[in-house]
Protein backbone atom coordinates (compact mmCIF):
# COMPACT_ATOMS: atom_id res chain seq x y z
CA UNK A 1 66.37 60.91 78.61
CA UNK A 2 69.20 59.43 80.58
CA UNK A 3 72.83 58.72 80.02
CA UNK A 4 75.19 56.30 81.09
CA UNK A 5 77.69 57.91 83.76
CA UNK A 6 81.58 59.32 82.65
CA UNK A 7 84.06 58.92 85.35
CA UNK A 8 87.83 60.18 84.45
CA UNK A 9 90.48 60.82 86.89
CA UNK A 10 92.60 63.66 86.90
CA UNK A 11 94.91 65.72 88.93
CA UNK A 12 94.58 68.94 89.89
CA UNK A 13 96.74 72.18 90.71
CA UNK A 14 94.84 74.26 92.82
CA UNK A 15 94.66 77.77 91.54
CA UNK A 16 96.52 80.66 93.75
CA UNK A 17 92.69 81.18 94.82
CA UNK A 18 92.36 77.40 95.58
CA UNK A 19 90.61 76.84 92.71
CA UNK A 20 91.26 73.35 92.08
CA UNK A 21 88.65 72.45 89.21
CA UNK A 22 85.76 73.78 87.18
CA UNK A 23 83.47 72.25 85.19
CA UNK A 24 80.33 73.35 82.60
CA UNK A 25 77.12 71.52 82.52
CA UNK A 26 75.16 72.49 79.61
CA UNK A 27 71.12 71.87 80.47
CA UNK A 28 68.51 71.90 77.99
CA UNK A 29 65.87 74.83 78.34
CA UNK A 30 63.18 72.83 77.53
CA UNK A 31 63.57 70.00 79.20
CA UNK A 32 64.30 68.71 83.21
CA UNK A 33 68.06 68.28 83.83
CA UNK A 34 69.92 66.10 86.31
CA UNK A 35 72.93 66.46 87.10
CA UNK A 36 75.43 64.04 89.65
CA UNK A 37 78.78 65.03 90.75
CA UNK A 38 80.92 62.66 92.48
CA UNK A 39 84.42 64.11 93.56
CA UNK A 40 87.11 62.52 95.70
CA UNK A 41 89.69 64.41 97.11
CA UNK A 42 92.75 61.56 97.46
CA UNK A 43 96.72 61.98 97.68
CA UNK A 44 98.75 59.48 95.87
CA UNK A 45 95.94 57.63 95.27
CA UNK A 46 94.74 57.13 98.15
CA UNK A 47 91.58 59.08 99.85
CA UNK A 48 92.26 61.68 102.41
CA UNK A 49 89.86 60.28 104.74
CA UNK A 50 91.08 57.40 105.09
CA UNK A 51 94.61 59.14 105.68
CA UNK A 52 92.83 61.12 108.37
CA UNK A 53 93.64 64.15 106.44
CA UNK A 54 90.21 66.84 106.81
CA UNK A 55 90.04 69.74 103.79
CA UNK A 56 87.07 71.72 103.23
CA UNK A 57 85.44 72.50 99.97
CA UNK A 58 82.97 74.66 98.49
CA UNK A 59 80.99 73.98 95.56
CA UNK A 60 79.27 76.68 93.56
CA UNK A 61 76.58 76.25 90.89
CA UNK A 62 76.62 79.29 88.58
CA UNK A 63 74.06 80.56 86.31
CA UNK A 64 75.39 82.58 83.87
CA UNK A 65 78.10 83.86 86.33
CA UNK A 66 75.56 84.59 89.40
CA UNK A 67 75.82 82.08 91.82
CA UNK A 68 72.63 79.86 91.91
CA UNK A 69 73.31 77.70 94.66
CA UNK A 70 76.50 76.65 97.38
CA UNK A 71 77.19 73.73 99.19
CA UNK A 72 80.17 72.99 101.90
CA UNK A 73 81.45 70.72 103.31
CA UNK A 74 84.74 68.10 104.58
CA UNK A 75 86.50 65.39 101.93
């Protein structure tokens, strides 16, 4: 079962532990889950690499609080 993709823009505030989002995916136990994330970092609009502007991020899939999986990376 698919479903058509949800894009929203927001701004962010990162967290005194440079937080700067968090979002739940709710999966069905049952059944095969997919899940795309698609994040731009941009400043006034405008994405930081194409400012020339490098920040590092760290993504974290949680299960239930443990940390499942981690990914890293630049912009």
């Amino acid at each position: 079962m698919g479903c058509e993709p949800v894009e929203y823009t927001d701004v962010y505030t990162p967290s005194k532990y440079g937080i700067i989002l968090k979002e739940k995916v709710f999966i069905s136990p049952t059944e095969a889950t997919a899940t795309y994330m698609n994040i731009h970092l941009m400043k006034d609009g405008q994405d930081l690499a194409a400012l020339g502007i490098k920040r590092g991020f760290k993504l974290e899939i949680l299960d239930n609080g443990k940390v499942i999986q981690t990914k890293e990376g630049t912009n």
